[in-house]
Protein backbone atom coordinates (compact mmCIF):
# COMPACT_ATOMS: atom_id res chain seq x y z
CA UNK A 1 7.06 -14.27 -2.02
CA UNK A 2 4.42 -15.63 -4.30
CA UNK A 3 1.32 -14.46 -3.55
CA UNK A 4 -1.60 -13.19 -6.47
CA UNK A 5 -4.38 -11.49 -5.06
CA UNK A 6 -7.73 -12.58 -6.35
CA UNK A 7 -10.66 -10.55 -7.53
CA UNK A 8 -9.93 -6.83 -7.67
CA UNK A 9 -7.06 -6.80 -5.36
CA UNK A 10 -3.92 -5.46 -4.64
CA UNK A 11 -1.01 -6.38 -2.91
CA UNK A 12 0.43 -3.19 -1.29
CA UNK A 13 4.24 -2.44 0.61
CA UNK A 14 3.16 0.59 3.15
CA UNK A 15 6.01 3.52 2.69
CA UNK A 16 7.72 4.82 5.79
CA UNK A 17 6.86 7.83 6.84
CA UNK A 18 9.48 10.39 7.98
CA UNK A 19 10.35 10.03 11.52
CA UNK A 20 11.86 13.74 12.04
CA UNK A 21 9.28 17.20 11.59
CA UNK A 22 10.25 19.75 9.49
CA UNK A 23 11.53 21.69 12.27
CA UNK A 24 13.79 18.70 13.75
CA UNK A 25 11.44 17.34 15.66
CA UNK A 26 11.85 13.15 16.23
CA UNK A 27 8.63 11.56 16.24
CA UNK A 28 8.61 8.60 18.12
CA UNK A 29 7.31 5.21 17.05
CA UNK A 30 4.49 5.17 19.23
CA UNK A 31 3.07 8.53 18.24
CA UNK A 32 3.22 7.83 14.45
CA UNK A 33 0.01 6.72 12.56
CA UNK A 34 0.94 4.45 9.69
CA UNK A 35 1.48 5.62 6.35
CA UNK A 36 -1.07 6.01 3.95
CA UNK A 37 0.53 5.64 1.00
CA UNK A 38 2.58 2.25 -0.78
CA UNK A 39 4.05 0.52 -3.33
CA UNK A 40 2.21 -2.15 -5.41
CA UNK A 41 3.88 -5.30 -5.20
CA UNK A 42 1.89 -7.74 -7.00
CA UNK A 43 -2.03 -7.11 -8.83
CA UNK A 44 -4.59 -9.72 -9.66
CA UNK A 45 -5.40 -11.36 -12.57
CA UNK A 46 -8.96 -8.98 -13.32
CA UNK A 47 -6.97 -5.95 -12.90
CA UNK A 48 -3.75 -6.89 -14.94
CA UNK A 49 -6.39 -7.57 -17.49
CA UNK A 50 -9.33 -5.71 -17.15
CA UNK A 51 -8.25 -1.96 -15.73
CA UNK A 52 -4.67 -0.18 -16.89
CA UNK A 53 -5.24 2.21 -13.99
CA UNK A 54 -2.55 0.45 -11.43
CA UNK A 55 0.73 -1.21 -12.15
CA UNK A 56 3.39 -3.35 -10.58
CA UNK A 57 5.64 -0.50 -8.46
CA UNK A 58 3.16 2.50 -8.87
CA UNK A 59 3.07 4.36 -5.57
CA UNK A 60 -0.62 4.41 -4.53
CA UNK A 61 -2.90 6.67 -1.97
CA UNK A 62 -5.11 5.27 0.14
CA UNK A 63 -8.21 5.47 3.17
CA UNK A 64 -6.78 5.19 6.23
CA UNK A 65 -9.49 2.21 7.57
CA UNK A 66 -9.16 0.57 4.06
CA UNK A 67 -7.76 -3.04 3.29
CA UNK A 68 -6.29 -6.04 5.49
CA UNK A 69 -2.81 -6.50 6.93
CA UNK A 70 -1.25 -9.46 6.17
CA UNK A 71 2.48 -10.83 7.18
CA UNK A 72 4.34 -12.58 4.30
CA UNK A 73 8.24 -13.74 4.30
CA UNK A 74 8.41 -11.35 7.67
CA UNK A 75 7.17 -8.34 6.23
CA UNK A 76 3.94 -6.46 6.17
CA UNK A 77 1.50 -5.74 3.33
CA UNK A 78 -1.41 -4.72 3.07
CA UNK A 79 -4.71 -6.15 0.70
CA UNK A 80 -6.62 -4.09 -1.07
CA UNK A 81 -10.05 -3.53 -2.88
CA UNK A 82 -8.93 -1.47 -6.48
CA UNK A 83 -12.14 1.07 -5.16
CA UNK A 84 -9.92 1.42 -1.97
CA UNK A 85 -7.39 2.81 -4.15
CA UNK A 86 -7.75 7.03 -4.00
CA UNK A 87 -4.88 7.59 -6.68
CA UNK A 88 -1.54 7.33 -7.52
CA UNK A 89 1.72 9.23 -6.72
CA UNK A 90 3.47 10.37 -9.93
């Protein structure tokens, strides 16, 4: 895959959620909302220089109406705007 976001962007791999409840409970695919958190996979140019507040395979937080979806080598990502960005996982 070789694709570089432009402007204040970021290229993001959406986690999988858990498909079982704590109490055992199999949620089915239909019934799940989709995860809110991700990996970064690839920053922009502005950010890598401009803002050390993101890097390449930080686990990031996000709204849940935020970004675009795209489809890249079969997979999907999702684009978006470093103020869409509500913080990172540690």
């Amino acid at each position: 895959m070789n694709f570089k976001p432009l402007g204040k962007r970021i290229l993001v791999e959406r986690l999988e959620e858990d498909t079982k409840t704590s109490s055992g409970i199999i949620i089915p695919d239909n019934a799940k909302e989709k995860p809110l958190q991700g990996k970064i996979v690839a920053i922009s140019k502005e950010i890598e220089e401009g803002c050390k507040c993101v890097a390449l395979n930080q686990i990031v937080v996000f709204g849940k109406y935020k970004g675009n979806e795209i489809k890249l080598d079969g997979k999907e990502f999702i684009v978006l705007e470093l103020e869409d960005v509500l913080g990172t996982i540690l």
